[in-house]
N, C-alpha and C. Protein backbone atom coordinates (compact mmCIF):
# COMPACT_ATOMS: atom_id res chain seq x y z
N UNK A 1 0.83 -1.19 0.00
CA UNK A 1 0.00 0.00 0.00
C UNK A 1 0.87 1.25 0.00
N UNK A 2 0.49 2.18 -0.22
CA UNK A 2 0.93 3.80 -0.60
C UNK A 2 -0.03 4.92 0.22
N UNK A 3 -0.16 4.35 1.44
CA UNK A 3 -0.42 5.26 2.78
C UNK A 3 0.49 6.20 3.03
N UNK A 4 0.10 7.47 3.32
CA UNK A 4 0.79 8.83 3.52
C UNK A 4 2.61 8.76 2.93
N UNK A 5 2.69 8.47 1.67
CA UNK A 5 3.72 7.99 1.00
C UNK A 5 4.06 9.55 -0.11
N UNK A 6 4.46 10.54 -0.08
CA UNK A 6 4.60 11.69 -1.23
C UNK A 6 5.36 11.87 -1.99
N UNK A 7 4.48 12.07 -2.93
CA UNK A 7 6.55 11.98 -3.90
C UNK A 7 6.31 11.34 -4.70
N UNK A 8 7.34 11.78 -5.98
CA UNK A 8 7.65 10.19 -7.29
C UNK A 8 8.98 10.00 -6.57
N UNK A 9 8.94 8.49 -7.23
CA UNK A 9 10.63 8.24 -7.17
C UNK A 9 11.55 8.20 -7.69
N UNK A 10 11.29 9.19 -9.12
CA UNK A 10 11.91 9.42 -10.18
C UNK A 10 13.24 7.95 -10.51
N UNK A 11 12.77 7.05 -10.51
CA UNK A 11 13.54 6.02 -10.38
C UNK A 11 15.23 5.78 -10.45
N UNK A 12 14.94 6.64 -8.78
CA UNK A 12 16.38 7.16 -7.73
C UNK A 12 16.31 6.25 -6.63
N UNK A 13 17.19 6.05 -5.92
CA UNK A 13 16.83 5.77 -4.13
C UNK A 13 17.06 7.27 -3.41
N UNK A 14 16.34 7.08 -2.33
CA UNK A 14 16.54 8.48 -1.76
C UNK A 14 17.34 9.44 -1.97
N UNK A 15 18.71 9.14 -1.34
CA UNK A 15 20.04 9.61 -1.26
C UNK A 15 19.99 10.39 -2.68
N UNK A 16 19.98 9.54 -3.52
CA UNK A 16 20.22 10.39 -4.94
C UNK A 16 19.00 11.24 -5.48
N UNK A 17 17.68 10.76 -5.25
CA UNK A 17 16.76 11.64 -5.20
C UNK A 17 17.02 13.08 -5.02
N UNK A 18 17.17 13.21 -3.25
CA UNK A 18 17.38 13.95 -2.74
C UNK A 18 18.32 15.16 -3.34
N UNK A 19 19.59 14.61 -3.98
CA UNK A 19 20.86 15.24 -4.43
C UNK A 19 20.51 15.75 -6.15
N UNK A 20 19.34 14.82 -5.92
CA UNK A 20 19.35 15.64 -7.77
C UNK A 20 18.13 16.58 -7.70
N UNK A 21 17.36 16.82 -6.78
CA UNK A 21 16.48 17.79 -6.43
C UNK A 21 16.93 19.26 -6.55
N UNK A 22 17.94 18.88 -5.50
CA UNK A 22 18.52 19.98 -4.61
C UNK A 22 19.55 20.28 -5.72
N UNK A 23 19.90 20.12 -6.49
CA UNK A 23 20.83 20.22 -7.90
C UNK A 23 19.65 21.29 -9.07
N UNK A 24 19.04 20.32 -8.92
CA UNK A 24 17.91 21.47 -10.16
C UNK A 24 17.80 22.51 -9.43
N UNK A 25 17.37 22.32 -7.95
CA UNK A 25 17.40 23.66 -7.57
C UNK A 25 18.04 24.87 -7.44
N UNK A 26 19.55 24.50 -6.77
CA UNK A 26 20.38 24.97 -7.43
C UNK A 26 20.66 25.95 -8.84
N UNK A 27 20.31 25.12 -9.46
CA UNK A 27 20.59 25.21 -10.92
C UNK A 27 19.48 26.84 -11.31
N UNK A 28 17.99 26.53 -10.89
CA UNK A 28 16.67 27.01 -10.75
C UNK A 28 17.50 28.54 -10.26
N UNK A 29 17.74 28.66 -9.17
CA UNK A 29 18.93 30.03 -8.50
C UNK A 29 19.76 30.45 -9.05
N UNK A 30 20.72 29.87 -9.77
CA UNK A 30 21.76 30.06 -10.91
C UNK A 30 21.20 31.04 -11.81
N UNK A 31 20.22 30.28 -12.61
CA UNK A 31 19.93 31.01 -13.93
C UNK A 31 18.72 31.29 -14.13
N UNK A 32 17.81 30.87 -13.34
CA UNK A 32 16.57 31.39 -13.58
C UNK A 32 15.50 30.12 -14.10
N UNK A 33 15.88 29.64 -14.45
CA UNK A 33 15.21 28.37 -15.29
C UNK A 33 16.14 27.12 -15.24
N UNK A 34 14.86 26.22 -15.89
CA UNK A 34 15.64 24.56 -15.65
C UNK A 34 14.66 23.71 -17.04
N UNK A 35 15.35 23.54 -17.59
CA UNK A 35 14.76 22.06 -18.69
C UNK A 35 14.68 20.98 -18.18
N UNK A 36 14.06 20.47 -17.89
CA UNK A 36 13.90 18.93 -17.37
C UNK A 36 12.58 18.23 -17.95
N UNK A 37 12.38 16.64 -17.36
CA UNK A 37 11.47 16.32 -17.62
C UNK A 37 10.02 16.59 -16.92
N UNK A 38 9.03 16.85 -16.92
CA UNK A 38 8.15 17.05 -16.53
C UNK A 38 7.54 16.20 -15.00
N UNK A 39 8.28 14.98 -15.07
CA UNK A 39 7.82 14.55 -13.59
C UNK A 39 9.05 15.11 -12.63
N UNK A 40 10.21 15.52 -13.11
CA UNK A 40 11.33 16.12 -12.59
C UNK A 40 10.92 17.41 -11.70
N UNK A 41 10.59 18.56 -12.92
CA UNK A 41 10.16 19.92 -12.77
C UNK A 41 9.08 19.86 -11.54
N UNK A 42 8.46 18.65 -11.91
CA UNK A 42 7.26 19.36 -11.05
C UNK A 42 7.71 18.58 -8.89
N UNK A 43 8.67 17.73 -9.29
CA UNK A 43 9.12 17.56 -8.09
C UNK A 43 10.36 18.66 -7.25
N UNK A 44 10.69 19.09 -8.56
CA UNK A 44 11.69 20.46 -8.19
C UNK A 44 11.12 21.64 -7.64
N UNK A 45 9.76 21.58 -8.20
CA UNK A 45 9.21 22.89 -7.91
C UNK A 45 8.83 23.16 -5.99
N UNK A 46 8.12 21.39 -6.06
CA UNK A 46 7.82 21.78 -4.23
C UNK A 46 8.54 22.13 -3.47
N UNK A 47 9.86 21.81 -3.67
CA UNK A 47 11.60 21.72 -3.49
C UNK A 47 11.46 23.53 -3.37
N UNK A 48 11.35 24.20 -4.57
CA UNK A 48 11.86 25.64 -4.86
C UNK A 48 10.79 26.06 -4.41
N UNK A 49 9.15 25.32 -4.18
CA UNK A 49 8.44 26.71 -3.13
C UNK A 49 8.61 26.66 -2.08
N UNK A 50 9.31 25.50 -1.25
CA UNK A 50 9.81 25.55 0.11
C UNK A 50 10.69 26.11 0.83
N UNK A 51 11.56 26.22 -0.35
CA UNK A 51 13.14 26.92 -0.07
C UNK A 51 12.62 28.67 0.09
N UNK A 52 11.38 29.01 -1.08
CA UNK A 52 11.44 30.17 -0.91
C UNK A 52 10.83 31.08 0.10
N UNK A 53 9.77 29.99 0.67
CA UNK A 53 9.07 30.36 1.35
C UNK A 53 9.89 30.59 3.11
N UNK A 54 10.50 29.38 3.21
CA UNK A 54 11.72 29.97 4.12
C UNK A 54 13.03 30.58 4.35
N UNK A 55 12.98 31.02 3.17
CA UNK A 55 13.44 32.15 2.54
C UNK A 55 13.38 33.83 3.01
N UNK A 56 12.53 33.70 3.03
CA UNK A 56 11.16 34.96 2.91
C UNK A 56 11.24 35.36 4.66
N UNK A 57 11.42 34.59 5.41
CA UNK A 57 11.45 34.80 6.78
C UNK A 57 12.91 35.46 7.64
N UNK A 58 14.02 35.01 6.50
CA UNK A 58 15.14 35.97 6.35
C UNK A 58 15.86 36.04 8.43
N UNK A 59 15.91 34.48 8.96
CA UNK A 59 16.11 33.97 10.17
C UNK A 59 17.29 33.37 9.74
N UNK A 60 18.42 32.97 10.60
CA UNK A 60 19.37 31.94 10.96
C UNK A 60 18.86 31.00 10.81
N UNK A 61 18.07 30.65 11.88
CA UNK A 61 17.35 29.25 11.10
C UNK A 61 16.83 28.96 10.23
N UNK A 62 15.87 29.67 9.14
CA UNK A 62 16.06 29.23 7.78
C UNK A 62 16.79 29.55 6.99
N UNK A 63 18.40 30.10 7.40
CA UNK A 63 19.28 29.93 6.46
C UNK A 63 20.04 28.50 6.80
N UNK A 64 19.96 28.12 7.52
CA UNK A 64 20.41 26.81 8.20
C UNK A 64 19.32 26.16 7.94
N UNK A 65 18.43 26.03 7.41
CA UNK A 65 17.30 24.97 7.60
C UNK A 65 17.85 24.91 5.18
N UNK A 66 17.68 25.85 4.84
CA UNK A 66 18.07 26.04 3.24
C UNK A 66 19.33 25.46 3.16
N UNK A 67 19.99 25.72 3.97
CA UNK A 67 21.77 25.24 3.73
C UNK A 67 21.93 23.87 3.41
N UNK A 68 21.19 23.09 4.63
CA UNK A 68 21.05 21.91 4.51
C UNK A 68 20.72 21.22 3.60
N UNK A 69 19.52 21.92 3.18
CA UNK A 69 18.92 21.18 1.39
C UNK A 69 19.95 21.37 0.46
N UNK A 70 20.30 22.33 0.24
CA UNK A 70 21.13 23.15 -1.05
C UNK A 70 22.39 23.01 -0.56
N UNK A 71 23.03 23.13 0.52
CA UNK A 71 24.61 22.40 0.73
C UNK A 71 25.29 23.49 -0.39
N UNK A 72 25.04 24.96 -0.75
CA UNK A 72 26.08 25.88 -1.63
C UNK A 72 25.37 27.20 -0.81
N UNK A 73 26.62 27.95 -0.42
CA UNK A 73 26.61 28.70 0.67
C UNK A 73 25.92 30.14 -0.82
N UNK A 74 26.42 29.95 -2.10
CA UNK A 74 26.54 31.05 -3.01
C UNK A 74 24.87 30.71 -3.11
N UNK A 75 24.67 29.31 -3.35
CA UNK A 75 22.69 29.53 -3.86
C UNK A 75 22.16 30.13 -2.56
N UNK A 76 22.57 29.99 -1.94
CA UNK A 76 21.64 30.63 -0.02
C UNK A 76 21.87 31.81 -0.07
N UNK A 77 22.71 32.03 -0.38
CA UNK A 77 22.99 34.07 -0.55
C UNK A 77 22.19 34.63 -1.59
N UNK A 78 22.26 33.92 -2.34
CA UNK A 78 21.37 34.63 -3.39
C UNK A 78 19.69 34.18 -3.56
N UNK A 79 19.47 33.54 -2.91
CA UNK A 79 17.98 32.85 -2.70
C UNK A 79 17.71 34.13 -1.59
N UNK A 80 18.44 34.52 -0.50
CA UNK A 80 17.80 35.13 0.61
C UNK A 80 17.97 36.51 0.13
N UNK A 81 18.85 36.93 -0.72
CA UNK A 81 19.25 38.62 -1.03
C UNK A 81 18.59 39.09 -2.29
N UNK A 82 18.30 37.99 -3.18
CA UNK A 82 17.70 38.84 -4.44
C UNK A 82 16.18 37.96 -4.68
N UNK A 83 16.34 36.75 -4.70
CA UNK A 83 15.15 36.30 -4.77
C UNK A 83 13.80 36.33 -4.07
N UNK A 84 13.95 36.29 -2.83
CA UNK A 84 13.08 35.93 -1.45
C UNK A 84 12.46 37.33 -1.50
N UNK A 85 13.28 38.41 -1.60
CA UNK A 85 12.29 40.26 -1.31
C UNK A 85 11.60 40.28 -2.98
N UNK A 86 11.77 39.58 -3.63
CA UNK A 86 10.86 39.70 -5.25
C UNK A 86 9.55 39.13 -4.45
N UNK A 87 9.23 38.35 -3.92
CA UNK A 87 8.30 38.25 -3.29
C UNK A 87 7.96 37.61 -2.43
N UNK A 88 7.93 38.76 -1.67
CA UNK A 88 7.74 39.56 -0.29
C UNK A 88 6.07 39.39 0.01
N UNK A 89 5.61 39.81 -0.40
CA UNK A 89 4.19 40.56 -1.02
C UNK A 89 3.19 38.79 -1.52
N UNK A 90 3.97 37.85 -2.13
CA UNK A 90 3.12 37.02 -2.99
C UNK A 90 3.22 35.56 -1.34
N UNK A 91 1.67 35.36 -1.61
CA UNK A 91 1.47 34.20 -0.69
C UNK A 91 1.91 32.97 -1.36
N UNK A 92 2.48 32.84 -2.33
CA UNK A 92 2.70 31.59 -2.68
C UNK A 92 2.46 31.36 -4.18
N UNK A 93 2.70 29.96 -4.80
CA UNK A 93 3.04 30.09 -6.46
C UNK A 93 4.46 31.09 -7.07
N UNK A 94 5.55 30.46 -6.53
CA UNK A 94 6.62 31.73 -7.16
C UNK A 94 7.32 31.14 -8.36
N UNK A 95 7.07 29.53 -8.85
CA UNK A 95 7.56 29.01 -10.00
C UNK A 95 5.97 28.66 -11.33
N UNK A 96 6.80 29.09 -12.25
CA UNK A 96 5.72 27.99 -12.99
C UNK A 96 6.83 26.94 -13.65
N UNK A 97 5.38 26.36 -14.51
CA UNK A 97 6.18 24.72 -15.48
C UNK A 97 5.70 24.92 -16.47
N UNK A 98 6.18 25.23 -17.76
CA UNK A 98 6.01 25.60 -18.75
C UNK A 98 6.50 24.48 -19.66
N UNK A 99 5.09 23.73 -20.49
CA UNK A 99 5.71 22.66 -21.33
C UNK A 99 6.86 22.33 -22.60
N UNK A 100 7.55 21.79 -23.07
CA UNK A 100 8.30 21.87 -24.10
C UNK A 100 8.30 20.52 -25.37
N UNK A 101 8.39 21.05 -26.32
CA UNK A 101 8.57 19.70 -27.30
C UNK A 101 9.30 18.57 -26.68
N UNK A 102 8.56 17.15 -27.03
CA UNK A 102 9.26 16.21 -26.64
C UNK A 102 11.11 16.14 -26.65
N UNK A 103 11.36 15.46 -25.95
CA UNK A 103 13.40 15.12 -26.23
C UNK A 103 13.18 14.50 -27.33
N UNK A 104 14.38 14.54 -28.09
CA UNK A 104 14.91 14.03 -29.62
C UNK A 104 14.90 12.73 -29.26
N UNK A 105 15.83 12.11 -27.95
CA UNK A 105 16.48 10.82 -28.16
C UNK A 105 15.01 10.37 -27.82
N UNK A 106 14.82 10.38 -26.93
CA UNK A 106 13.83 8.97 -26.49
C UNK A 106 12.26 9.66 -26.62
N UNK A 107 11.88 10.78 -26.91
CA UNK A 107 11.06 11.26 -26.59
C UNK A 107 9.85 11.26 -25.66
N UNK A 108 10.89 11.83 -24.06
CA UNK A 108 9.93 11.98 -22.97
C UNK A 108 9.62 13.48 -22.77
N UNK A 109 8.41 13.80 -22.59
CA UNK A 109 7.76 14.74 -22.11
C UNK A 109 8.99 15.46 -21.39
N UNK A 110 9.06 16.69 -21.52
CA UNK A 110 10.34 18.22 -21.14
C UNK A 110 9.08 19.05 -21.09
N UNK A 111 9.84 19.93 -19.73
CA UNK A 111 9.32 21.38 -19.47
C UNK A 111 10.14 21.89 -18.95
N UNK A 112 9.53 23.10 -18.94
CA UNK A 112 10.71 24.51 -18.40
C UNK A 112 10.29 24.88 -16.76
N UNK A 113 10.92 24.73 -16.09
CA UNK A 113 10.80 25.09 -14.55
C UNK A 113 11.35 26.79 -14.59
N UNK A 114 10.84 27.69 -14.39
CA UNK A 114 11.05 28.97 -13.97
C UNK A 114 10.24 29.79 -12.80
N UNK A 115 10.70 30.98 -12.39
CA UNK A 115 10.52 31.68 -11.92
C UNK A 115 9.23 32.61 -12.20
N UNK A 116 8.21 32.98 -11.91
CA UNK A 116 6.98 34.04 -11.92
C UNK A 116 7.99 35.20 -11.59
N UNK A 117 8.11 35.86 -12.29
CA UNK A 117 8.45 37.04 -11.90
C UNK A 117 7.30 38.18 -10.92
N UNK A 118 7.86 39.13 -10.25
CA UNK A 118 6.96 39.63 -9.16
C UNK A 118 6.80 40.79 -9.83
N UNK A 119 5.33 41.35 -10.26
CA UNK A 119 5.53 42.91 -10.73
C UNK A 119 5.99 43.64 -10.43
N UNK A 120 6.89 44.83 -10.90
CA UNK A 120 7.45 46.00 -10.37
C UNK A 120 6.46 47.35 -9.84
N UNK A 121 6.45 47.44 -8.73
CA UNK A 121 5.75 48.67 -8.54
C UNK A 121 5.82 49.71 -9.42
N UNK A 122 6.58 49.76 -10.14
CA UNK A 122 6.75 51.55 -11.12
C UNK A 122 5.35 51.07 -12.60
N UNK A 123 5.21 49.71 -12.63
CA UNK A 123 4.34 49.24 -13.89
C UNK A 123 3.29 49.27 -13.12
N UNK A 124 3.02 49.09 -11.60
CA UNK A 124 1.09 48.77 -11.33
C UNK A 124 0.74 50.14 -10.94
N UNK A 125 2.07 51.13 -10.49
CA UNK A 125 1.56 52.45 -10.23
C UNK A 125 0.97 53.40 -11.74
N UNK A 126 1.70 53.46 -12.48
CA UNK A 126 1.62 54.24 -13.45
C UNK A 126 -0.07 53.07 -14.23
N UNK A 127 -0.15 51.81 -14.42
CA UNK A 127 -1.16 51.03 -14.98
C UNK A 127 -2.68 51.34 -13.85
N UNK A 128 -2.28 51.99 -12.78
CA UNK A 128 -3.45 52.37 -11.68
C UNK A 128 -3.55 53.68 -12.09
N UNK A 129 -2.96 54.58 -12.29
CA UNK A 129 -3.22 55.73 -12.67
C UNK A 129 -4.26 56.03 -14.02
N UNK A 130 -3.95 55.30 -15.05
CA UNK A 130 -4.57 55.20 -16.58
C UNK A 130 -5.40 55.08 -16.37
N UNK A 131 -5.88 53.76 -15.58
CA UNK A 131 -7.02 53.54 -15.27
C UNK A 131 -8.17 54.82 -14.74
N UNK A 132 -7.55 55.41 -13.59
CA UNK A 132 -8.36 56.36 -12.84
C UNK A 132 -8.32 57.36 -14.01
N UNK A 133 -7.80 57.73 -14.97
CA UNK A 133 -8.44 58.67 -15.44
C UNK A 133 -8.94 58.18 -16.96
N UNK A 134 -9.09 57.12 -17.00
CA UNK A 134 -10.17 56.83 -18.15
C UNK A 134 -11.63 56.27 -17.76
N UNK A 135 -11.77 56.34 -16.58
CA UNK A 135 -12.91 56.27 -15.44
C UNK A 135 -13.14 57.37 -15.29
N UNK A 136 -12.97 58.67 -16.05
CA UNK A 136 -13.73 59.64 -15.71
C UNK A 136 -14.30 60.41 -16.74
C-alpha cells in the first residue's frame, strides 16, 4: 500500500533523489530556469516553493534549515538577497512549469521550470493611474 507515502521516485533511491532535487534547484537560483522532464520539474518545484518560502522569513534558522537542502553557501545568498524580497508581497506560487517539445532521443515529455516574476511597482503604479483617469 501507498499510505501517507509523497513523492515520485523518479527512479532514484533516496540519497540520490534527494541530491538531484537539490541540484535542479540549485541550478533554478543560478539562472533562472531549468529544462527537465516534466515529472522532474514538477518535483523540483515543491523543493523551490519551500526553499522560498523559508526564505522569505530571512532567520538563521532558515538559512540553516536552506543550507542543509542546497549544501552551496553562493545559492543561499542569493535565494535570501535577491530572490526571497521579489516576493515579499506574494502568498505563494513563485515558480511555474512551462511545457516543451518532446526530447529528440527517447522522446519523454520536457518542461521549463522557472521563476513568476513579481511585478514592479513603477508598472502597477503608473497602470493604476490610466485607469483612474479613463474612469472619468
Amino acid at each position: 500500500m501507498k499510505h501517507l507515502k509523497k513523492g515520485r521516485k523518479l527512479g532514484r533511491q533516496p540519497a540520490h533523489r534527494r541530491l538531484m532535487l537539490a541540484g535542479q534547484v540549485k541550478a533554478l537560483i543560478a539562472h533562472g530556469k531549468v529544462d527537465t522532464t516534466v515529472a522532474r520539474a514538477k518535483e523540483s518545484q515543491k523543493l523551490a516553493e519551500r526553499l522560498v518560502t523559508w526564505a522569505k522569513e530571512d532567520s538563521t534558522h532558515a538559512r540553516r534549515m536552506v543550507f542543509k537542502v542546497l549544501q552551496d553557501k553562493q545559492a543561499v545568498k542569493k535565494l535570501f538577497d535577491e530572490i526571497a524580497p521579489r516576493f515579499r508581497e506574494r502568498p505563494g506560487g513563485y515558480t511555474r512549469i512551462v511545457k516543451l517539445p518532446p526530447r529528440k532521443g527517447d522522446g519523454a515529455e520536457m518542461a521549463r521550470l522557472m521563476w513568476v516574476e513579481a511585478p514592479s511597482p513603477s508598472a502597477s503604479s503608473s497602470s493604476g493611474s490610466g485607469s483612474d483617469e479613463g474612469g472619468r
